[in-house]
PDB file of N, CA and C in Angstrom:
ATOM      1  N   UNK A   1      37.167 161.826 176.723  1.00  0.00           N
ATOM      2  CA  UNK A   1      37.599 160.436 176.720  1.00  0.00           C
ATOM      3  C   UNK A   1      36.368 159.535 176.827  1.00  0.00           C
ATOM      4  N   UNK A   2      36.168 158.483 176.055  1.00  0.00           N
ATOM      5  CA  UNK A   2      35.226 157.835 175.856  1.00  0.00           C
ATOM      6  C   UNK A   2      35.497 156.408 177.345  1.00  0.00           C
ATOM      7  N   UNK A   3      34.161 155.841 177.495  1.00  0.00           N
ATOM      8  CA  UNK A   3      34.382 154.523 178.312  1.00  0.00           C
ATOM      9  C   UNK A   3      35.599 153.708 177.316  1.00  0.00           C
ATOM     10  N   UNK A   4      35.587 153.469 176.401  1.00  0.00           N
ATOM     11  CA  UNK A   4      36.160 152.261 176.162  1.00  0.00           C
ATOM     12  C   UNK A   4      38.193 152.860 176.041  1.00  0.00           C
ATOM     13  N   UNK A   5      37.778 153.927 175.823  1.00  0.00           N
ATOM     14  CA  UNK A   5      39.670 154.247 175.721  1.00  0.00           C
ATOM     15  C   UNK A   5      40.383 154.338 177.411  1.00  0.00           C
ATOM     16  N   UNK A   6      39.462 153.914 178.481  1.00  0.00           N
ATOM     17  CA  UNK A   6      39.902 154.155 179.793  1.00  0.00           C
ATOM     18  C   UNK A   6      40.347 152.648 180.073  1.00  0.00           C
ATOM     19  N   UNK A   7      39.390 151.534 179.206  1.00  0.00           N
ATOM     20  CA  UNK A   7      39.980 150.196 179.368  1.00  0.00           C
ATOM     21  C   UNK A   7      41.508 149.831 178.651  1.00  0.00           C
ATOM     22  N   UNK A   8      41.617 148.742 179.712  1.00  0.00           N
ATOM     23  CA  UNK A   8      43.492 148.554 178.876  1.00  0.00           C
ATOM     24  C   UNK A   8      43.069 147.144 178.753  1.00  0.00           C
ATOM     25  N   UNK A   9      42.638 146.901 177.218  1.00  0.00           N
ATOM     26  CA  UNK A   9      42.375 145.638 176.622  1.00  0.00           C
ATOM     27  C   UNK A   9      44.195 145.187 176.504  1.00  0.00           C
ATOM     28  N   UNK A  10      43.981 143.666 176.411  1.00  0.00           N
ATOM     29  CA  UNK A  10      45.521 142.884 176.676  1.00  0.00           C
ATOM     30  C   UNK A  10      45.870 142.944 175.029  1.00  0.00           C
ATOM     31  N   UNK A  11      46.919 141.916 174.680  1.00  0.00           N
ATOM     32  CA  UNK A  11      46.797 142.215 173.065  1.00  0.00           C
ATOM     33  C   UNK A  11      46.363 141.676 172.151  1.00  0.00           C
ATOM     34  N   UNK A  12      45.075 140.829 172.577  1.00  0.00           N
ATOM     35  CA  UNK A  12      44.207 139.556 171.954  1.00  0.00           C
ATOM     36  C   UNK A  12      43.059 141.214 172.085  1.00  0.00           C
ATOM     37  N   UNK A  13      43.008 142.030 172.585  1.00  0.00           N
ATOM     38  CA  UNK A  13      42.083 143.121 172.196  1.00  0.00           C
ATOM     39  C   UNK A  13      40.947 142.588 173.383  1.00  0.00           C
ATOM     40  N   UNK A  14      41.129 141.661 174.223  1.00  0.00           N
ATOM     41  CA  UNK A  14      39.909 141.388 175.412  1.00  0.00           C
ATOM     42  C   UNK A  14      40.655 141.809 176.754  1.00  0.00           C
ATOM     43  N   UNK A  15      40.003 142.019 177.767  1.00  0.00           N
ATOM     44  CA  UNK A  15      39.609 142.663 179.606  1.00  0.00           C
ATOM     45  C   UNK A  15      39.204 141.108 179.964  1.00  0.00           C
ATOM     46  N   UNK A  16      39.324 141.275 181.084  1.00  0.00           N
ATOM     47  CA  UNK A  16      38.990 139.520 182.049  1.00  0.00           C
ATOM     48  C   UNK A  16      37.663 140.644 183.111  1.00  0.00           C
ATOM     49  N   UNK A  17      36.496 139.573 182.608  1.00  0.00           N
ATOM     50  CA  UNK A  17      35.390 140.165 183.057  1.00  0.00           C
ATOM     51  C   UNK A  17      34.719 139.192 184.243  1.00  0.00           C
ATOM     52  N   UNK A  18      34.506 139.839 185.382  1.00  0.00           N
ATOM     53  CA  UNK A  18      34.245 139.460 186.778  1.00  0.00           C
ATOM     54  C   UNK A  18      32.497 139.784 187.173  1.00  0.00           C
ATOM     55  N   UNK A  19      31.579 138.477 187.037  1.00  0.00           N
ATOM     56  CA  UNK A  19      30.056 138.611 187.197  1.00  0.00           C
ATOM     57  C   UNK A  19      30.192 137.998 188.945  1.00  0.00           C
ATOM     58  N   UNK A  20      29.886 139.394 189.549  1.00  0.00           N
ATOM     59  CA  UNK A  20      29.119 139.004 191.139  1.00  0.00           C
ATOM     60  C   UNK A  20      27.853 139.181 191.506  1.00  0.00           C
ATOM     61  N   UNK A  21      27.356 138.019 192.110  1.00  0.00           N
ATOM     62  CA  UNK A  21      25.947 138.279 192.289  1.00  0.00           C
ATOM     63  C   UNK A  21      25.383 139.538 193.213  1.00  0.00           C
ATOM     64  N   UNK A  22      24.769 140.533 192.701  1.00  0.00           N
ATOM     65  CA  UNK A  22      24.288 141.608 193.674  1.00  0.00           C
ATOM     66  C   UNK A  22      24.392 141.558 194.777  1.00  0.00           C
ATOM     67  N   UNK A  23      23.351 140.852 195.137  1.00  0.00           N
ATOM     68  CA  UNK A  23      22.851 139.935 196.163  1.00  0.00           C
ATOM     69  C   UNK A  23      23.636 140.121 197.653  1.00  0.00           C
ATOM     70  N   UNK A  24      24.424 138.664 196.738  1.00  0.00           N
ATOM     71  CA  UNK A  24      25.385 137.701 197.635  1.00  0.00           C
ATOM     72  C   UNK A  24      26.597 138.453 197.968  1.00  0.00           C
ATOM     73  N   UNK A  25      27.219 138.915 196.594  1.00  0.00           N
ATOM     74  CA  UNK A  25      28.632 139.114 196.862  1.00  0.00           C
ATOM     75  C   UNK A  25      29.129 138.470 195.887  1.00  0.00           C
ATOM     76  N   UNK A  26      28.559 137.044 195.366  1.00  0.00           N
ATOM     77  CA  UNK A  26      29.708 135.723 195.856  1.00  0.00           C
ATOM     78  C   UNK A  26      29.891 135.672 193.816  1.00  0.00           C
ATOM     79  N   UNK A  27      31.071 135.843 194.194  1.00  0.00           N
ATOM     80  CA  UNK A  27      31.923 135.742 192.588  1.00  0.00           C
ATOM     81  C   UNK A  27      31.130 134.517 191.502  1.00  0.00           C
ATOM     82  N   UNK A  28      30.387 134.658 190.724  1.00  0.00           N
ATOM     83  CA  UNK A  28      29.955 134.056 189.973  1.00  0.00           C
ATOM     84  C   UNK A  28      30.557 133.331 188.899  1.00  0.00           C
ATOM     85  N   UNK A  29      30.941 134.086 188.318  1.00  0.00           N
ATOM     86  CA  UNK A  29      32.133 133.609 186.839  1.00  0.00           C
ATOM     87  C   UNK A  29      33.067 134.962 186.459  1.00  0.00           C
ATOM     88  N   UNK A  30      33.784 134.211 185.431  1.00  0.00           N
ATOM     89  CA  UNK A  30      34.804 135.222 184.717  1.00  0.00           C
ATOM     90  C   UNK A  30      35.016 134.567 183.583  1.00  0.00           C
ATOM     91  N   UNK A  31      34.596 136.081 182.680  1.00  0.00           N
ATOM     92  CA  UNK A  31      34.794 135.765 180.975  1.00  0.00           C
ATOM     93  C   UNK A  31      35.291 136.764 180.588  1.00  0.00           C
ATOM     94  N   UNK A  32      35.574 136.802 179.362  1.00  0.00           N
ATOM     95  CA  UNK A  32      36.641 137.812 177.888  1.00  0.00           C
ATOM     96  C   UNK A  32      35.338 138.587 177.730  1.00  0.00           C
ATOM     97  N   UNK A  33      35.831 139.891 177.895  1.00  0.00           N
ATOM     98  CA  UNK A  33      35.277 140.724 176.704  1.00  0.00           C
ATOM     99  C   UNK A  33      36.009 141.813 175.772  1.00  0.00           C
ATOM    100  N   UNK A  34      35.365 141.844 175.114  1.00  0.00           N
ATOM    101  CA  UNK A  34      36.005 142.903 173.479  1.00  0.00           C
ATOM    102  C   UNK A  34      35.630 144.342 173.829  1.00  0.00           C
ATOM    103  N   UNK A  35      35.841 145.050 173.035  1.00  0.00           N
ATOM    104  CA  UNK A  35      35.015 146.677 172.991  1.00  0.00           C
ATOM    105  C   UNK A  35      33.725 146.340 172.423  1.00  0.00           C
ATOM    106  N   UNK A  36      33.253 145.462 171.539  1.00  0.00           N
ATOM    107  CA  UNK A  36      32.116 145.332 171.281  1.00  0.00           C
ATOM    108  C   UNK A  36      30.970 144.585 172.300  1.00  0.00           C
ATOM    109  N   UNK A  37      31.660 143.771 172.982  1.00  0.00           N
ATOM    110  CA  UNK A  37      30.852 143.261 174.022  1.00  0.00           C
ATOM    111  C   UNK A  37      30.840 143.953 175.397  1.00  0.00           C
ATOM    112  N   UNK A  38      31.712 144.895 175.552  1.00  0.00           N
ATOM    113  CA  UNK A  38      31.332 145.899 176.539  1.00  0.00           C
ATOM    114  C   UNK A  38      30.333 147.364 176.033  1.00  0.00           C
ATOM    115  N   UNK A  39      30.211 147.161 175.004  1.00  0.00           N
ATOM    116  CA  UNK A  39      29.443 148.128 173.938  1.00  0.00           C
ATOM    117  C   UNK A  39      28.157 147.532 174.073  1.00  0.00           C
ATOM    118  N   UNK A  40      27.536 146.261 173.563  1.00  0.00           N
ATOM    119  CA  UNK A  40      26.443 145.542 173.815  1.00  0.00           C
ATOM    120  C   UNK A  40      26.383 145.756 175.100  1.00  0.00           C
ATOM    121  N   UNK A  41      26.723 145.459 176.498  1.00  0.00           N
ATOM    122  CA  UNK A  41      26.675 145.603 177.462  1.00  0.00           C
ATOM    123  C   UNK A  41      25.923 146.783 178.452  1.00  0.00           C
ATOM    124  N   UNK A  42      26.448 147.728 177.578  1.00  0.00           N
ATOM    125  CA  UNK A  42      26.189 148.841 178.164  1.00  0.00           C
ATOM    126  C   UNK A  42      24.756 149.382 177.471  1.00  0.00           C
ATOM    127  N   UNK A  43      24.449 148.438 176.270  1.00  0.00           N
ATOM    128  CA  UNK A  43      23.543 149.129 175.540  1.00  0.00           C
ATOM    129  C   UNK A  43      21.741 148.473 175.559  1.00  0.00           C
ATOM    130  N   UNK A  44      22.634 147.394 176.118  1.00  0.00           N
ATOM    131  CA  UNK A  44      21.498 146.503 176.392  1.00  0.00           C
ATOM    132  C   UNK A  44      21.006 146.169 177.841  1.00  0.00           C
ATOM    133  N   UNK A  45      22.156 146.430 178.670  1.00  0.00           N
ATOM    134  CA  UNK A  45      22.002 146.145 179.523  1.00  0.00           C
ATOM    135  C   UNK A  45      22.185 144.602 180.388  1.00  0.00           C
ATOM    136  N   UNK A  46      22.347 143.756 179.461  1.00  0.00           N
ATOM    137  CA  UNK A  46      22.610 142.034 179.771  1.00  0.00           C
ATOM    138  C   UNK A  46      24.385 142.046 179.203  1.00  0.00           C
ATOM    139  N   UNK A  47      24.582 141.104 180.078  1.00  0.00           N
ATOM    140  CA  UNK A  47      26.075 140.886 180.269  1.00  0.00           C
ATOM    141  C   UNK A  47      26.499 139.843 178.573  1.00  0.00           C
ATOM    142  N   UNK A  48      27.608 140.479 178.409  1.00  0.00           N
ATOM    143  CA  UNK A  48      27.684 140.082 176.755  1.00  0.00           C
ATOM    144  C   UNK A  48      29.271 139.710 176.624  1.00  0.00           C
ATOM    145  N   UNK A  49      29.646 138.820 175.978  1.00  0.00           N
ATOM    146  CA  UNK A  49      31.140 138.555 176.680  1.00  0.00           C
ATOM    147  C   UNK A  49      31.300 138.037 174.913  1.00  0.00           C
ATOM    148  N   UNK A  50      33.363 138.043 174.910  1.00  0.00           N
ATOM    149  CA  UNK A  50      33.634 137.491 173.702  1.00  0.00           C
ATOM    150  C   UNK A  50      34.202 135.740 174.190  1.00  0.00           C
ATOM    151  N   UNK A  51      34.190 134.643 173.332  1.00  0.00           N
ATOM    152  CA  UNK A  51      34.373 133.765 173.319  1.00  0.00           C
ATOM    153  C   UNK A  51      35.578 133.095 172.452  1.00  0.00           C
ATOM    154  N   UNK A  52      36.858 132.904 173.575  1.00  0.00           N
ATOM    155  CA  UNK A  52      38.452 132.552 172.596  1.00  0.00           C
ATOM    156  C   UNK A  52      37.541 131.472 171.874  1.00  0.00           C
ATOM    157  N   UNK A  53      37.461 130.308 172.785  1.00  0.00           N
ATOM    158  CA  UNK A  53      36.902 128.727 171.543  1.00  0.00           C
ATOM    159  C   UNK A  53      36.589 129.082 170.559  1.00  0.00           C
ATOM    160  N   UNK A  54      34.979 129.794 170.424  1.00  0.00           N
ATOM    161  CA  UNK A  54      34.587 129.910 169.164  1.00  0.00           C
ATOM    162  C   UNK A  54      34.665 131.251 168.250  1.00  0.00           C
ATOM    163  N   UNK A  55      36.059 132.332 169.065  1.00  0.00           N
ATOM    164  CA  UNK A  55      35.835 133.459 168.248  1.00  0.00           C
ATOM    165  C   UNK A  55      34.896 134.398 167.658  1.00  0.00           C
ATOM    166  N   UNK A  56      33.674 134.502 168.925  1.00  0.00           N
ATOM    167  CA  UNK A  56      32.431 134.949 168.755  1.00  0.00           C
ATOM    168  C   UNK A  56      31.822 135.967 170.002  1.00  0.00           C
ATOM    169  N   UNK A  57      31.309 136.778 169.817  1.00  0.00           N
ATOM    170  CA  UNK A  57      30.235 137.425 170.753  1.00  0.00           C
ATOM    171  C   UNK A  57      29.357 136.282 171.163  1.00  0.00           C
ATOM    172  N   UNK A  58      28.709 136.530 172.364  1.00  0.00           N
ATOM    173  CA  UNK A  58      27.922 135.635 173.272  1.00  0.00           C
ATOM    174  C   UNK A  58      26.926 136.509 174.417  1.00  0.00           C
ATOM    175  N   UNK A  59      25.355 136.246 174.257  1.00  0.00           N
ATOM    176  CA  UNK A  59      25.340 137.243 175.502  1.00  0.00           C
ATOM    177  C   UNK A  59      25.194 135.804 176.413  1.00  0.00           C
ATOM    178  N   UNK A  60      25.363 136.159 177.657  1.00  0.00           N
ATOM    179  CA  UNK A  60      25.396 135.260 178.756  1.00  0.00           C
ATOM    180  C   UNK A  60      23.590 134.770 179.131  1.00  0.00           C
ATOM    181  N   UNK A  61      23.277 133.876 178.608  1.00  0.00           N
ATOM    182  CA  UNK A  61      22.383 132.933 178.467  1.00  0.00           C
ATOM    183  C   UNK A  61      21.339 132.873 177.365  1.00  0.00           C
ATOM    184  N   UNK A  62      22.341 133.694 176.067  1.00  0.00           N
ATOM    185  CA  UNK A  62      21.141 133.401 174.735  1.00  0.00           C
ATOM    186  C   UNK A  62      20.264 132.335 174.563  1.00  0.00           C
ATOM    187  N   UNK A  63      21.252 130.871 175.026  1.00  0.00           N
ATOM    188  CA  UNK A  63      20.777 129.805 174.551  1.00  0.00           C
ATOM    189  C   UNK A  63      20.304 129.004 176.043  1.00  0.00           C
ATOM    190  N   UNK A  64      20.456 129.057 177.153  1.00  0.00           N
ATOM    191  CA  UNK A  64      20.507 128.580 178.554  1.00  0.00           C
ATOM    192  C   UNK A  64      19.071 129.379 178.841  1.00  0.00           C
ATOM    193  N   UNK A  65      18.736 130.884 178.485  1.00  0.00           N
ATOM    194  CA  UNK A  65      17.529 131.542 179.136  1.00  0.00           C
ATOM    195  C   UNK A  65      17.995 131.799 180.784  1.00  0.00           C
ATOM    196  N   UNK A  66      19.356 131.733 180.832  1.00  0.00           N
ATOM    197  CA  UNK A  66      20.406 132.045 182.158  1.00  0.00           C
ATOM    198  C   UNK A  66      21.126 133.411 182.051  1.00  0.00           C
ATOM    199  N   UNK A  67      20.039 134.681 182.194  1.00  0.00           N
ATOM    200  CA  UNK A  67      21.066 135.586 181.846  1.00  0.00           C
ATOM    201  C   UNK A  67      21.220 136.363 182.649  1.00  0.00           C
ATOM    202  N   UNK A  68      22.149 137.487 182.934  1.00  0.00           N
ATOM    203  CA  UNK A  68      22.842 138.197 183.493  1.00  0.00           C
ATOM    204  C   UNK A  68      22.187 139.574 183.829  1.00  0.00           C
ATOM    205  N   UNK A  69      21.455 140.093 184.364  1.00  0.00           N
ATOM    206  CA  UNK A  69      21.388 141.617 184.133  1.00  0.00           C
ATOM    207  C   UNK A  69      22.072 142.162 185.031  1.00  0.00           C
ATOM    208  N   UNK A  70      22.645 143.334 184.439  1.00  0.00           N
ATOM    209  CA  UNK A  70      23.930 143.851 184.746  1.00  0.00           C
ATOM    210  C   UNK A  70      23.451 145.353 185.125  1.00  0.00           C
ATOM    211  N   UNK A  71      23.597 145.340 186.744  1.00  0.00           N
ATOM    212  CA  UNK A  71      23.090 146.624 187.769  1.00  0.00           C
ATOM    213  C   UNK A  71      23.985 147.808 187.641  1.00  0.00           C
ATOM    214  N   UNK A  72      25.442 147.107 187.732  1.00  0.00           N
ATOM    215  CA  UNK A  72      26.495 148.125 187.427  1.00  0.00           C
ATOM    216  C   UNK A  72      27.839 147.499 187.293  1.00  0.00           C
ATOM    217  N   UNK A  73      28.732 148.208 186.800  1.00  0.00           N
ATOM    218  CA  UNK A  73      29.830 147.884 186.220  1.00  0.00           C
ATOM    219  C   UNK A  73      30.828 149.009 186.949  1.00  0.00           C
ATOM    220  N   UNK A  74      31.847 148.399 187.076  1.00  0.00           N
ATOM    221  CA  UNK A  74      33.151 148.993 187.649  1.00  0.00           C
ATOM    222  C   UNK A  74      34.813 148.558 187.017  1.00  0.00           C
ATOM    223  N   UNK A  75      35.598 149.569 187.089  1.00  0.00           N
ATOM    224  CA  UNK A  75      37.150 149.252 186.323  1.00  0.00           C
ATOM    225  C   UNK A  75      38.105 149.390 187.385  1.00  0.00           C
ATOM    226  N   UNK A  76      38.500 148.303 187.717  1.00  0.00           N
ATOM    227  CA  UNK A  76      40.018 148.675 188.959  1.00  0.00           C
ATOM    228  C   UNK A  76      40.890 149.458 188.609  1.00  0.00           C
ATOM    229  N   UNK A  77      41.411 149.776 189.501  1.00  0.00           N
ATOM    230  CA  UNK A  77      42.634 151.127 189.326  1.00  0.00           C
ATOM    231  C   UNK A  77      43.340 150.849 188.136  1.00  0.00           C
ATOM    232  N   UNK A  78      43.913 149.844 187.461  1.00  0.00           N
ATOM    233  CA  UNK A  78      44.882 149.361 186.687  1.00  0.00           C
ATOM    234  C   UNK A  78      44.348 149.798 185.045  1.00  0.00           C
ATOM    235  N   UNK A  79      42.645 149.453 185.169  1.00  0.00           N
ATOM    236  CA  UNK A  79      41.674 149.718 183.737  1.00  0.00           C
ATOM    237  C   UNK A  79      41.472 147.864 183.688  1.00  0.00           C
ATOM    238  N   UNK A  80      42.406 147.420 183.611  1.00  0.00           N
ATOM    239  CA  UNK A  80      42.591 146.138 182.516  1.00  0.00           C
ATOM    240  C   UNK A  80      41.609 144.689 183.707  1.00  0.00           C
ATOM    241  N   UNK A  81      40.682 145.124 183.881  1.00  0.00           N
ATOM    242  CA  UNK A  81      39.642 144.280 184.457  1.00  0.00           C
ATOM    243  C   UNK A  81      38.559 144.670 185.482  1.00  0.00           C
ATOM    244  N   UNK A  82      37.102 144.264 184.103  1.00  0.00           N
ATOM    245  CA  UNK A  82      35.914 144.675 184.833  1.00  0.00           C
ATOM    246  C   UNK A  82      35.012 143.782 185.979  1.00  0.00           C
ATOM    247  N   UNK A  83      34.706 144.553 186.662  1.00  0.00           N
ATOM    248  CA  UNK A  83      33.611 143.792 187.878  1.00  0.00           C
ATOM    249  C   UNK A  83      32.050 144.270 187.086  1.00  0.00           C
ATOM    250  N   UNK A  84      31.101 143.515 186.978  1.00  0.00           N
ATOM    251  CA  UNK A  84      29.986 143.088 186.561  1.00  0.00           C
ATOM    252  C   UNK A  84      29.441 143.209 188.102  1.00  0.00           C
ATOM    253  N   UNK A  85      28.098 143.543 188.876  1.00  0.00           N
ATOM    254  CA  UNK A  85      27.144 143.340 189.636  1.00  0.00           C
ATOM    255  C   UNK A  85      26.188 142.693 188.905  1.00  0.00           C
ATOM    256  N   UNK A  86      25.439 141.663 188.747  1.00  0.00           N
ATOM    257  CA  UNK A  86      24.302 141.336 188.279  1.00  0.00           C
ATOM    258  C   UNK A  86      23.647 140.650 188.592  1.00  0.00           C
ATOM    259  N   UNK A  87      22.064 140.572 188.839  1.00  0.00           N
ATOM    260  CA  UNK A  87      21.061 139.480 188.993  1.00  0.00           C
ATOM    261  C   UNK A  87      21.028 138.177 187.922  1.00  0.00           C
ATOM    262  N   UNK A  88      21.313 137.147 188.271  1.00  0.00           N
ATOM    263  CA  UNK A  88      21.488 135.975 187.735  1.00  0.00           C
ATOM    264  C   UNK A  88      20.381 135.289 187.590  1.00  0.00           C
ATOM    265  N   UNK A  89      19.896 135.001 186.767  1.00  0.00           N
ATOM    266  CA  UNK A  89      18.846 133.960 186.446  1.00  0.00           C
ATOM    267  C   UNK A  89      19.619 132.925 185.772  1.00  0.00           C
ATOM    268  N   UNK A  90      19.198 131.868 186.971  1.00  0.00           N
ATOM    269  CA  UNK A  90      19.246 130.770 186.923  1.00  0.00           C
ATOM    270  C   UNK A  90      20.687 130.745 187.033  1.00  0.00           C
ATOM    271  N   UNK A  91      21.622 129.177 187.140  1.00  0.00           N
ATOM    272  CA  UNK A  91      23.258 128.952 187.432  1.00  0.00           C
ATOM    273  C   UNK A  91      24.123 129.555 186.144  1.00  0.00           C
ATOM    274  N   UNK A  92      24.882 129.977 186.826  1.00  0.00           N
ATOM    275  CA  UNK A  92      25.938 130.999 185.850  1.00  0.00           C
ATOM    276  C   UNK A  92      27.052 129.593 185.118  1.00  0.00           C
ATOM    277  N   UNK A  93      26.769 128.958 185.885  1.00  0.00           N
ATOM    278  CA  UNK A  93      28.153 128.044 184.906  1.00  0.00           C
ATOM    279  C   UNK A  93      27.864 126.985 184.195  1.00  0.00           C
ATOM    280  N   UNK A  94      28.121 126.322 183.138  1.00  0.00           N
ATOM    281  CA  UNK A  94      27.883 125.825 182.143  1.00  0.00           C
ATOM    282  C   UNK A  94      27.581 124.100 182.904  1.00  0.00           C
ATOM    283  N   UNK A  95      28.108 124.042 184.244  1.00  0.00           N
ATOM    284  CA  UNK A  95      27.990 122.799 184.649  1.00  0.00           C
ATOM    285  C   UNK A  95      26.586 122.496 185.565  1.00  0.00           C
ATOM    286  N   UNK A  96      25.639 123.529 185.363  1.00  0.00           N
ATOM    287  CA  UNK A  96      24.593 123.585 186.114  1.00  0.00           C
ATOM    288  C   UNK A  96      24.953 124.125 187.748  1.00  0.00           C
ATOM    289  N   UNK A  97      25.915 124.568 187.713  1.00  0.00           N
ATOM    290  CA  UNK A  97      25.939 125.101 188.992  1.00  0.00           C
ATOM    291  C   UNK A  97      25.846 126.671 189.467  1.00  0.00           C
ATOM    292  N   UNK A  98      25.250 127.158 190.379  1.00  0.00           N
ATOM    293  CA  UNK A  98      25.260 128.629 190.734  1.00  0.00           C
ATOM    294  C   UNK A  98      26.802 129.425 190.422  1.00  0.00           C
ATOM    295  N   UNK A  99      27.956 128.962 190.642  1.00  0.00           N
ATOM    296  CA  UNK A  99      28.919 129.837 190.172  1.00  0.00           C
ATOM    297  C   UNK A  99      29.583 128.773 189.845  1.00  0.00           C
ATOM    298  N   UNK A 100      30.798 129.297 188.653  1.00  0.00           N
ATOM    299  CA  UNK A 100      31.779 128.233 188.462  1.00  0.00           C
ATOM    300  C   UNK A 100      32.779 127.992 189.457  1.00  0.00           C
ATOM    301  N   UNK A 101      32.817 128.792 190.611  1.00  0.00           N
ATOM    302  CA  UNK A 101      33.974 128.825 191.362  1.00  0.00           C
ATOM    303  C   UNK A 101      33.738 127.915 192.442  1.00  0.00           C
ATOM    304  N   UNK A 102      33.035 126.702 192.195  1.00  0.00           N
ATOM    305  CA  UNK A 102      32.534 125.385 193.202  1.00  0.00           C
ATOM    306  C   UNK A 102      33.822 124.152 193.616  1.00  0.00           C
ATOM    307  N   UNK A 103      34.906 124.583 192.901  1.00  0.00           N
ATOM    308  CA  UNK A 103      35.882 123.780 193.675  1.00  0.00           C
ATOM    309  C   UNK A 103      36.533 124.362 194.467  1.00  0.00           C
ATOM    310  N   UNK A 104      37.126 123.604 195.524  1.00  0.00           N
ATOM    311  CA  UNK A 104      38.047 124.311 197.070  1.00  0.00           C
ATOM    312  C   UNK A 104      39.168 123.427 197.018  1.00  0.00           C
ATOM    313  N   UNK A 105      40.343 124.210 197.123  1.00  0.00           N
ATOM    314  CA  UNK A 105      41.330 123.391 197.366  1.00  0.00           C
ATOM    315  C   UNK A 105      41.426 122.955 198.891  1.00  0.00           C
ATOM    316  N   UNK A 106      41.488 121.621 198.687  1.00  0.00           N
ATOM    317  CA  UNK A 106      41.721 120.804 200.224  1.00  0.00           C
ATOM    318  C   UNK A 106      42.933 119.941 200.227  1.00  0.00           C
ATOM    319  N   UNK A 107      43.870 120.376 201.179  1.00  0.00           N
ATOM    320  CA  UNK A 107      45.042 119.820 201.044  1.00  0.00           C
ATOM    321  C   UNK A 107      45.743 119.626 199.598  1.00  0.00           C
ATOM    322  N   UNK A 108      46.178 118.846 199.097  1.00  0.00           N
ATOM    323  CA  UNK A 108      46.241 118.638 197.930  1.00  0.00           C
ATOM    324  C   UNK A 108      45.378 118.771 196.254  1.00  0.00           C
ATOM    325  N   UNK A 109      44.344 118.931 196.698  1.00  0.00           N
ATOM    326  CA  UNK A 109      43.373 118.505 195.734  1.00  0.00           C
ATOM    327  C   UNK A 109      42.588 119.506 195.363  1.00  0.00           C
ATOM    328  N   UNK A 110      41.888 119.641 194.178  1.00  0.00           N
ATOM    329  CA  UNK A 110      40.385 120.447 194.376  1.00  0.00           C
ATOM    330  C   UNK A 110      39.131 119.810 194.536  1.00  0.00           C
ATOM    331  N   UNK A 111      38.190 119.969 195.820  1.00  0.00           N
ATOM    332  CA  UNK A 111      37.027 119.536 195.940  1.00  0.00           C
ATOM    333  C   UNK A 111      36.018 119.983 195.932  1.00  0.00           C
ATOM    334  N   UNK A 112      34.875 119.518 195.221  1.00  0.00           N
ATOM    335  CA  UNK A 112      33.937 120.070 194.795  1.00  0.00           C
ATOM    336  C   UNK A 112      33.004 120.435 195.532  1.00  0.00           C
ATOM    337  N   UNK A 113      32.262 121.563 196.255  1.00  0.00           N
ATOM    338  CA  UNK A 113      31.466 121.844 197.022  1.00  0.00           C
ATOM    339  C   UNK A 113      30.192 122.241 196.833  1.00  0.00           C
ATOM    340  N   UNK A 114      30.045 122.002 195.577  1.00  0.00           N
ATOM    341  CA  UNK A 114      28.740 122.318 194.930  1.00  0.00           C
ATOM    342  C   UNK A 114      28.258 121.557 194.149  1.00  0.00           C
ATOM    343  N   UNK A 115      27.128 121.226 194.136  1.00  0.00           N
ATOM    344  CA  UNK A 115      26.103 120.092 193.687  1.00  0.00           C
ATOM    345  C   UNK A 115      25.394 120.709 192.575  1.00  0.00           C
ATOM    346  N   UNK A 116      25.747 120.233 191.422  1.00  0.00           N
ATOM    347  CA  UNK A 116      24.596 120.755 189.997  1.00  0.00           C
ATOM    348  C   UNK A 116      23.369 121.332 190.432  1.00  0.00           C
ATOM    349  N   UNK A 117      22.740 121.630 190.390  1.00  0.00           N
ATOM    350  CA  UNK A 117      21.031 121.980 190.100  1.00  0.00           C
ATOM    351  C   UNK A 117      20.357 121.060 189.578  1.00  0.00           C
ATOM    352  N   UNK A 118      19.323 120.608 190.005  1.00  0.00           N
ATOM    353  CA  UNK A 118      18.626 119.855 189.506  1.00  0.00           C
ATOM    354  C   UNK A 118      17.134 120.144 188.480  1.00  0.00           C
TER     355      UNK A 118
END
């Protein structure tokens, strides 16, 4: 049995992919990947994800110089979603911030607890 026949891709053919910082712990982001971008992944070693918007492969900071290297990889009991370990260079989320997961729900609301990068 190969790695990729142990994953249970949904029926868009992508896994919901989970980048935590080594480090920290602390949940970084979550993106789509394909069999081909868990294929790049494994082959390259940098975290490589597919993209619904533009219907494209992406490695995680082609164009940012924000990328991912990916220490190790893991599949929950279920198959159908990977955990990523990786050293992050530079903020993982598109808003300049260290993780995208910078809002907290407070009472009603979501508030933002994280300040861009400057």
């Amino acid at each position: 049995m190969s790695l990729l026949d142990t994953i249970t891709f949904n029926d868009a053919g992508l896994v919901p992919a989970i980048a935590q910082d080594a480090t920290s712990g602390r949940v970084l982001m979550m993106a789509w990947m394909n069999e081909e971008a868990v294929q790049q992944t494994v082959a390259t070693g940098f975290a490589h994800y597919y993209s619904r918007s533009r219907q494209k492969q992406w490695m995680k900071g082609e164009s940012s110089g924000h990328v991912q290297k990916v220490l190790d990889m893991y599949l929950d009991c279920d198959g159908d979603t990977i955990l990523l370990t990786i050293e992050q260079t530079g903020p993982a989320c598109h808003t300049n911030r260290q993780s995208c997961f910078y809002k907290q729900r407070q009472a009603d609301d979501w508030v933002s607890i994280e300040k861009p990068l400057e």
